[in-house]
N, C-alpha and C. Protein backbone atom coordinates (compact mmCIF):
# COMPACT_ATOMS: atom_id res chain seq x y z
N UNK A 1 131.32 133.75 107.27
CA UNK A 1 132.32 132.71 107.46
C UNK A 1 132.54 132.52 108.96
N UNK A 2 132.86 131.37 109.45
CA UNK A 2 133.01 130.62 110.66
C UNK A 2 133.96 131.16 111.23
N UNK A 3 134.49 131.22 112.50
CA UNK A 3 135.76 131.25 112.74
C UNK A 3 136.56 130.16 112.94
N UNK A 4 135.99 129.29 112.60
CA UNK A 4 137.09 127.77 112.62
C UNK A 4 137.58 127.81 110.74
N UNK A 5 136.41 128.15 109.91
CA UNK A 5 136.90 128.22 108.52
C UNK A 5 137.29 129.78 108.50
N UNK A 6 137.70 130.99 108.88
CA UNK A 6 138.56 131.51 108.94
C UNK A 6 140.03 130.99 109.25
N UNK A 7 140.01 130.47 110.57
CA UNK A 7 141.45 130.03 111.04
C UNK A 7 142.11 128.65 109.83
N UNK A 8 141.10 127.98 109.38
CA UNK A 8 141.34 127.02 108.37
C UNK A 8 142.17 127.64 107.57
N UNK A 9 141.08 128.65 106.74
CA UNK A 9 141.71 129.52 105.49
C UNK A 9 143.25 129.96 106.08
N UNK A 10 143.37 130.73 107.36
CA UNK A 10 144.71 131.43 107.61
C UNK A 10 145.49 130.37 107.98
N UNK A 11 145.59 129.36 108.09
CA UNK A 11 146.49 128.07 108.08
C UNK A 11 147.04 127.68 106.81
N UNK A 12 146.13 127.71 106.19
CA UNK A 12 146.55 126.88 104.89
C UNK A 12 147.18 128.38 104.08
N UNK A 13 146.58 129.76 104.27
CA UNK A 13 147.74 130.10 103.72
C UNK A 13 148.92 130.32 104.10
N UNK A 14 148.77 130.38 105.44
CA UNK A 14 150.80 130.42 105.85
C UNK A 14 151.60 129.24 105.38
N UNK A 15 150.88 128.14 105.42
CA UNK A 15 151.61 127.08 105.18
C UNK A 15 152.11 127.12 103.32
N UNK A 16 150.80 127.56 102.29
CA UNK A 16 151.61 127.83 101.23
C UNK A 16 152.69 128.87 101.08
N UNK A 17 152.73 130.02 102.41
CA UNK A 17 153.43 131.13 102.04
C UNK A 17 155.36 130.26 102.61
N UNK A 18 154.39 129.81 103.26
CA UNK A 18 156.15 129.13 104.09
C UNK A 18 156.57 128.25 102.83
N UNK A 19 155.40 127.03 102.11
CA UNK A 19 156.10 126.20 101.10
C UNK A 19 156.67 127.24 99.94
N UNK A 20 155.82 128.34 99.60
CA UNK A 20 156.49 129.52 98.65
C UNK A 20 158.37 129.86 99.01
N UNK A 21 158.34 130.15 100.16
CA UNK A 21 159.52 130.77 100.57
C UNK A 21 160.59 129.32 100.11
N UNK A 22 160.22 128.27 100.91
CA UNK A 22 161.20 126.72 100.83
C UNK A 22 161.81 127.07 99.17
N UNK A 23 160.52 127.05 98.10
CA UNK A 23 161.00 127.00 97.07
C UNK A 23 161.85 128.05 97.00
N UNK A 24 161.56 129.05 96.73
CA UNK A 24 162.84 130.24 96.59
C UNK A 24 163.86 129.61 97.28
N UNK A 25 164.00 129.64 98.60
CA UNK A 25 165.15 129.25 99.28
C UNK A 25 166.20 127.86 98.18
N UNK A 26 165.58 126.85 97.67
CA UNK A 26 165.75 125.56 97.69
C UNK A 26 166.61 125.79 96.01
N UNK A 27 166.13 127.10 95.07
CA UNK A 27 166.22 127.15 93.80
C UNK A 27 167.75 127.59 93.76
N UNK A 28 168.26 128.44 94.81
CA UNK A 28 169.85 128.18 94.71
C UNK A 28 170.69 127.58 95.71
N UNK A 29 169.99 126.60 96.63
CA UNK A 29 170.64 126.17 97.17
C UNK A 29 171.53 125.29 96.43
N UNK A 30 172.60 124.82 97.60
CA UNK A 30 173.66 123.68 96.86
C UNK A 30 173.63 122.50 98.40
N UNK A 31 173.64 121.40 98.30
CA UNK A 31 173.24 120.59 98.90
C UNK A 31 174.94 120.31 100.20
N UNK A 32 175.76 121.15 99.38
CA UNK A 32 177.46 120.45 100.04
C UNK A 32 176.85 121.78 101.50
N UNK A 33 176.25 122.63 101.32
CA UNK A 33 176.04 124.08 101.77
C UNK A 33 175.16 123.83 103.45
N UNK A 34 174.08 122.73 103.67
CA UNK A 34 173.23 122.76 104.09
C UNK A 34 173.53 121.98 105.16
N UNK A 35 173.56 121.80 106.64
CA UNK A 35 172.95 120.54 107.33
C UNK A 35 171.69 120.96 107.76
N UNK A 36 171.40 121.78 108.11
CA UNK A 36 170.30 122.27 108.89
C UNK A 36 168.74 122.10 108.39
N UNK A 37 168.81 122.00 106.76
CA UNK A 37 167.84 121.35 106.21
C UNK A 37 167.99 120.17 105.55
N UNK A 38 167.04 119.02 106.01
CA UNK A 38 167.93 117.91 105.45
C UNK A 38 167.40 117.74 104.39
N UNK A 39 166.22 118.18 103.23
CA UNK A 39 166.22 118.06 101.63
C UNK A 39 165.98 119.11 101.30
N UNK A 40 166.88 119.38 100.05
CA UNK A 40 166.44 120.59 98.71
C UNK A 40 165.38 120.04 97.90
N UNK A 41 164.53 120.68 97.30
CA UNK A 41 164.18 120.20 96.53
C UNK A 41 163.86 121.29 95.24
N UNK A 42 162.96 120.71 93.90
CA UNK A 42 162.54 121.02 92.35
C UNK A 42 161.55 120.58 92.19
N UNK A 43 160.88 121.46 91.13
CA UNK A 43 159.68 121.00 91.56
C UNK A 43 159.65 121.59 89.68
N UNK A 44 158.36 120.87 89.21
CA UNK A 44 158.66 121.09 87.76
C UNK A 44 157.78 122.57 87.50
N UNK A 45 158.23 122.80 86.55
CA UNK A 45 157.95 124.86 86.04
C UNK A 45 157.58 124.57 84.71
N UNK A 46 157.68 123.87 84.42
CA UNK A 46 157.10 123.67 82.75
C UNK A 46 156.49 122.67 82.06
N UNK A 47 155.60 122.76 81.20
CA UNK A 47 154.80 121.71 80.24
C UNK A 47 153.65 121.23 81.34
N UNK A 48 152.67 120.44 80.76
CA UNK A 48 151.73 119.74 81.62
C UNK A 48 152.07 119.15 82.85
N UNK A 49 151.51 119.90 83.88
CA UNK A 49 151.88 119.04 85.47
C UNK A 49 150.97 118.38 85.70
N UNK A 50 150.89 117.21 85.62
CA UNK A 50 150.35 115.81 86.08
C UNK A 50 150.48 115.87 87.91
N UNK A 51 149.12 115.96 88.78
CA UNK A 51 149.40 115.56 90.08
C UNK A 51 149.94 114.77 90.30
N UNK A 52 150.03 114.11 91.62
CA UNK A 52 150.74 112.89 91.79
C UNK A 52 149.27 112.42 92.71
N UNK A 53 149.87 111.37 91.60
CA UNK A 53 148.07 109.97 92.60
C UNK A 53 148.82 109.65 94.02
N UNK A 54 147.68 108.53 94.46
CA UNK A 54 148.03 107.91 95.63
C UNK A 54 149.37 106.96 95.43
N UNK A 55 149.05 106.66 94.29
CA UNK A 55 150.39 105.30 93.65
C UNK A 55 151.54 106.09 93.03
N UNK A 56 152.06 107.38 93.92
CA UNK A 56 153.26 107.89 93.35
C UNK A 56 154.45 106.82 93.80
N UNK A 57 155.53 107.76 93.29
CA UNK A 57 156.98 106.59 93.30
C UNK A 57 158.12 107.59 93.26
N UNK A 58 159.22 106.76 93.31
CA UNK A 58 160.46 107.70 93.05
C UNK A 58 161.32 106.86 92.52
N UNK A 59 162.58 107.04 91.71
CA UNK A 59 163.57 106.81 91.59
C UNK A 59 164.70 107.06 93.01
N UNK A 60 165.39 106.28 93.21
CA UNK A 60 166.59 106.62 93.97
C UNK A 60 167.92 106.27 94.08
N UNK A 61 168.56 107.49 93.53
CA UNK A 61 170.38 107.11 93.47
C UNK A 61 171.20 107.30 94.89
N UNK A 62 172.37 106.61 95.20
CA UNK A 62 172.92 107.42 96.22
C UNK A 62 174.20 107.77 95.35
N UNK A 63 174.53 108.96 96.06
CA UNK A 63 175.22 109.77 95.21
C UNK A 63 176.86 110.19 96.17
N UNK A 64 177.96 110.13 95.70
CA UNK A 64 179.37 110.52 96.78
C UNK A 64 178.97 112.08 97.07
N UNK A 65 179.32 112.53 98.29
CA UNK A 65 179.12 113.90 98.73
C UNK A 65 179.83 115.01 97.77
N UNK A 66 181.28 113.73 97.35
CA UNK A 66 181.89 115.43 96.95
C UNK A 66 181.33 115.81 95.06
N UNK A 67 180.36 114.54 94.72
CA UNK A 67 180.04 114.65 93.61
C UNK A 67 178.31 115.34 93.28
N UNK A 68 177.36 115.34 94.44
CA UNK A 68 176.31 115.99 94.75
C UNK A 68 175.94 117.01 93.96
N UNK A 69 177.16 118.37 94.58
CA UNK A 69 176.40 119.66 94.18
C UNK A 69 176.39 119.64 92.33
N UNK A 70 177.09 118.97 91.52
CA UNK A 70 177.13 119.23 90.47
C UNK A 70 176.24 118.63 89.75
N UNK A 71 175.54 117.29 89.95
CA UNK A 71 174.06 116.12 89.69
C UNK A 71 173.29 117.22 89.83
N UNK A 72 173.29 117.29 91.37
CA UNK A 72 171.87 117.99 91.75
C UNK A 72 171.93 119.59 90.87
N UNK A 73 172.89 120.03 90.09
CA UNK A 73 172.06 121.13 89.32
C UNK A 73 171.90 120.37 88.10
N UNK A 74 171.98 119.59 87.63
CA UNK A 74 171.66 119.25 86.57
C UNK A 74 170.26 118.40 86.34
N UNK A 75 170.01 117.82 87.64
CA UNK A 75 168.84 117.23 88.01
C UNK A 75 167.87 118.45 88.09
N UNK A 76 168.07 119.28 89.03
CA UNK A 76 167.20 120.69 89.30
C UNK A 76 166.69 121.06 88.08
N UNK A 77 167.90 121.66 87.27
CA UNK A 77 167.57 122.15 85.74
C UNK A 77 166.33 121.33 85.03
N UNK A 78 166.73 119.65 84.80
CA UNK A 78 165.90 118.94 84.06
C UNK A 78 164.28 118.64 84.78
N UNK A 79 164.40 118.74 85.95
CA UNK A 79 163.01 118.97 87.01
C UNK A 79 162.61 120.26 86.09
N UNK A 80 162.87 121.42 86.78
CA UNK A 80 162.10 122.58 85.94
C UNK A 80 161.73 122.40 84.79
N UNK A 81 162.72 122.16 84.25
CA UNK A 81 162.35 122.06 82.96
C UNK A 81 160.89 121.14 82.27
N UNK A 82 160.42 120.45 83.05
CA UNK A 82 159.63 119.21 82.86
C UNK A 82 160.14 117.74 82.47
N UNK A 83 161.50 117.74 82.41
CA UNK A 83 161.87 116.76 81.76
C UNK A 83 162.53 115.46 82.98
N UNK A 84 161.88 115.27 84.08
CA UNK A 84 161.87 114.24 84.70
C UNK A 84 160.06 114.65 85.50
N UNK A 85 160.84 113.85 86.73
CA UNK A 85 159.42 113.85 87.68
C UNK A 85 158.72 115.26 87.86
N UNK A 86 157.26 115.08 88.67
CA UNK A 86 156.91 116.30 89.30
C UNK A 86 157.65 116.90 90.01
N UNK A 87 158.75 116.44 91.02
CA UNK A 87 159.48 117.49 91.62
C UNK A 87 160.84 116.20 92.00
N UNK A 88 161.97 116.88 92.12
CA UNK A 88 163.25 116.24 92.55
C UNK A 88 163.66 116.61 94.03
N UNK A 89 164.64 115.54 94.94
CA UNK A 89 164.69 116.44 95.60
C UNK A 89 166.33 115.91 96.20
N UNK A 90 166.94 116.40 97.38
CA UNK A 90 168.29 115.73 97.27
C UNK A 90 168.43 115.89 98.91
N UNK A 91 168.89 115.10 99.95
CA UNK A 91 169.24 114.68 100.92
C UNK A 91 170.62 116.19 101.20
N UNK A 92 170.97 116.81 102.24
CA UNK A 92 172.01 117.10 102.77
C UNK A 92 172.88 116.81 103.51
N UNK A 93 172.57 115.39 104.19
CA UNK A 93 173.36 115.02 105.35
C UNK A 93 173.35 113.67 104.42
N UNK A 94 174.29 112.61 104.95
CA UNK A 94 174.03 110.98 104.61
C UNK A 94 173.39 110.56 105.47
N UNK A 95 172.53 109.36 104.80
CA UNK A 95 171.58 108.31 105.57
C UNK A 95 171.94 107.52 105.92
N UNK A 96 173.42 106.67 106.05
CA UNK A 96 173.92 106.14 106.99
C UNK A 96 175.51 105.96 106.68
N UNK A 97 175.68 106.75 105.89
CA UNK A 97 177.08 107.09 105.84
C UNK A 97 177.09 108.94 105.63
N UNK A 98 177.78 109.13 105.81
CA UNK A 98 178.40 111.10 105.94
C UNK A 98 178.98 111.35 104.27
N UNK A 99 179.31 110.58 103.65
CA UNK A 99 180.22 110.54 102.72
C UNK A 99 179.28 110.41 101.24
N UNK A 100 177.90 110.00 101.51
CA UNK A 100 176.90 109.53 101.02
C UNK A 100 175.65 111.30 101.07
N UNK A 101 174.91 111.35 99.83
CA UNK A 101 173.96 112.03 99.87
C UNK A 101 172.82 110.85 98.75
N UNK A 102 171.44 111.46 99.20
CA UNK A 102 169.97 110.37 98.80
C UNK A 102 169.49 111.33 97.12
N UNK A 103 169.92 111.26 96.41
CA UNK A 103 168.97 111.88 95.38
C UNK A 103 167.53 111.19 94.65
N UNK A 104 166.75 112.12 94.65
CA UNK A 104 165.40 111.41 94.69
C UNK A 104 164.85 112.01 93.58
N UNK A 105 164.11 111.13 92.44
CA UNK A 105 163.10 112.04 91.32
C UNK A 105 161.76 111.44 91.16
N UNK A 106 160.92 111.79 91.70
CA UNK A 106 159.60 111.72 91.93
C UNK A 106 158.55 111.45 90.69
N UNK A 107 157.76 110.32 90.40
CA UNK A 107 156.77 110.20 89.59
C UNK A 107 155.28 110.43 89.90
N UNK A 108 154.73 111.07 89.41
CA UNK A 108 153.32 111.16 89.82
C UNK A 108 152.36 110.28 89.84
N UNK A 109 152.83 108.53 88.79
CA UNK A 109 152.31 107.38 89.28
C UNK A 109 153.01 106.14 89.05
N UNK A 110 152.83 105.32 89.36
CA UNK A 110 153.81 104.39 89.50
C UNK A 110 153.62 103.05 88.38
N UNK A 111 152.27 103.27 88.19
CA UNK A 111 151.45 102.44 87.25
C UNK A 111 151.85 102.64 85.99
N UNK A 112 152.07 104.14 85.83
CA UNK A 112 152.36 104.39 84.50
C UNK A 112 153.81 104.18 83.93
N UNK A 113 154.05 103.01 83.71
CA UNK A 113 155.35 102.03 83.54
C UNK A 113 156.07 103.04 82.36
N UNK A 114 155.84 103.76 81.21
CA UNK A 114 155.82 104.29 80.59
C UNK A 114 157.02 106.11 80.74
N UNK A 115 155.87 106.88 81.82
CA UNK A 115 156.62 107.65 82.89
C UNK A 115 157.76 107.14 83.08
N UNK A 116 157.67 106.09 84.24
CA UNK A 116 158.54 105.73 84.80
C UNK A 116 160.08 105.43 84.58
N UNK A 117 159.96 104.73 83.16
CA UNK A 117 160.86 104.41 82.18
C UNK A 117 161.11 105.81 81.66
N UNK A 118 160.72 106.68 81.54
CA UNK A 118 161.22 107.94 80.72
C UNK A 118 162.23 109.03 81.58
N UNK A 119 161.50 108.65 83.02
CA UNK A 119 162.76 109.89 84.07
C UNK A 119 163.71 108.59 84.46
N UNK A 120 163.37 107.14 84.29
CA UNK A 120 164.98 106.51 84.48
C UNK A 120 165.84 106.36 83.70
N UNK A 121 165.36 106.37 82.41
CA UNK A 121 166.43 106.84 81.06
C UNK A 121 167.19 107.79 81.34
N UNK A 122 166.38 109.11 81.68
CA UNK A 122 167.20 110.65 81.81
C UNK A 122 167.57 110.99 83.13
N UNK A 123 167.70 109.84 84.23
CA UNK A 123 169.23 109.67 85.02
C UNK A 123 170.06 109.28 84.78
N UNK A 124 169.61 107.55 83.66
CA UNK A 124 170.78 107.53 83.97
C UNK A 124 171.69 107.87 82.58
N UNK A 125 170.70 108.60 81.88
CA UNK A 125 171.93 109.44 80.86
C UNK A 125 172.74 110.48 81.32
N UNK A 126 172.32 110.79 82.66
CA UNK A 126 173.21 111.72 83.45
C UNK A 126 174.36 111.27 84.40
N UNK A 127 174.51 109.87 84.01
CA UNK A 127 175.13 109.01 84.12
C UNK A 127 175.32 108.07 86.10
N UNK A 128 174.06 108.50 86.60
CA UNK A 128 173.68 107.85 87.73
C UNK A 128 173.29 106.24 86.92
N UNK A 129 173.97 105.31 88.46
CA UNK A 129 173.75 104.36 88.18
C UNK A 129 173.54 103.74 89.83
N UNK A 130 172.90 102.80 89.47
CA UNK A 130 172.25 102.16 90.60
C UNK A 130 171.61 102.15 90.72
N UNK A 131 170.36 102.75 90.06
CA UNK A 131 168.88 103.32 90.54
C UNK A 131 168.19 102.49 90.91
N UNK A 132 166.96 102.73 91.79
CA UNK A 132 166.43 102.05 92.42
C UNK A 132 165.15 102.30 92.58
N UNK A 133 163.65 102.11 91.78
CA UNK A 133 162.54 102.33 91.81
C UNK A 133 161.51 102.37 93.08
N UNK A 134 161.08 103.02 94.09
CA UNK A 134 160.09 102.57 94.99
C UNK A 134 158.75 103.61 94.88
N UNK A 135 157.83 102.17 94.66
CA UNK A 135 156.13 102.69 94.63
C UNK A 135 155.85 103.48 96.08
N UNK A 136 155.14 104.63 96.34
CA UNK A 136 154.70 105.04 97.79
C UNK A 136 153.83 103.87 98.50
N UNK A 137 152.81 103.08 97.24
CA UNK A 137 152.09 101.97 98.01
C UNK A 137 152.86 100.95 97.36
N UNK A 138 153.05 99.83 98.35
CA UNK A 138 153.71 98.67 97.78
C UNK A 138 152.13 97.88 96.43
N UNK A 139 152.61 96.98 96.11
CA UNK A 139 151.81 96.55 94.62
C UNK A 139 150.99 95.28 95.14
């Protein structure tokens, strides 16, 4: 082996050992808790994980600060669980208000109208409203 594909290999694993740690860190965080990192995130733990194509997407609610930490475990929960996107994730600071946090639930494609419709049902039976669909590539 090379020493440029040595240093490759030892890159890419610090970088999973650091994304390893984020997760631990991220699984009890509470979002009222944080400025210093500005997203938590979930990432799904169960049933078939579907990558995410080039044509991923997200859902996006904005959410009141003092109502955050209690969504985002219920969002977290239903992430693990498999029962929204590949991974969720939630803002700590506001994006242009303080009073404001970004909650985000991630689809692995955007095409699949189907998906899509199935993790925006199960926000907004969690009773988010406003949602707001965006493709990573516009259409």
């Amino acid at each position: 082996m090379s020493r440029d594909e040595q240093s490759r290999d030892f890159n890419l694993d610090l970088i999973q050992m650091v994304q390893r740690a984020r997760m631990l860190h991220d699984q009890s965080a509470r979002p009222s808790d944080y400025t210093s990192v500005y997203w938590i995130e979930a990432k799904r733990q169960a049933g078939d994980t579907q990558a995410p194509t080039a044509n991923a997407g997200e859902w996006r609610a904005t959410l009141p600060a003092d109502e955050v930490d209690a969504i985002w475990e219920r969002v977290k929960s239903l992430t693990a669980r498999g029962e929204l996107g590949y991974k969720s994730k939630v803002s700590t600071q506001g994006l242009t208000n303080r009073d404001e946090r970004l909650l985000c639930a991630r689809t692995y494609d955007a095409g699949d109208r189907a998906d899509v419709e199935r993790v925006g049902e199960a926000l907004r039976a969690l009773g988010l409203h406003g949602l707001e669909y965006v493709a990573d590539k516009p259409a």
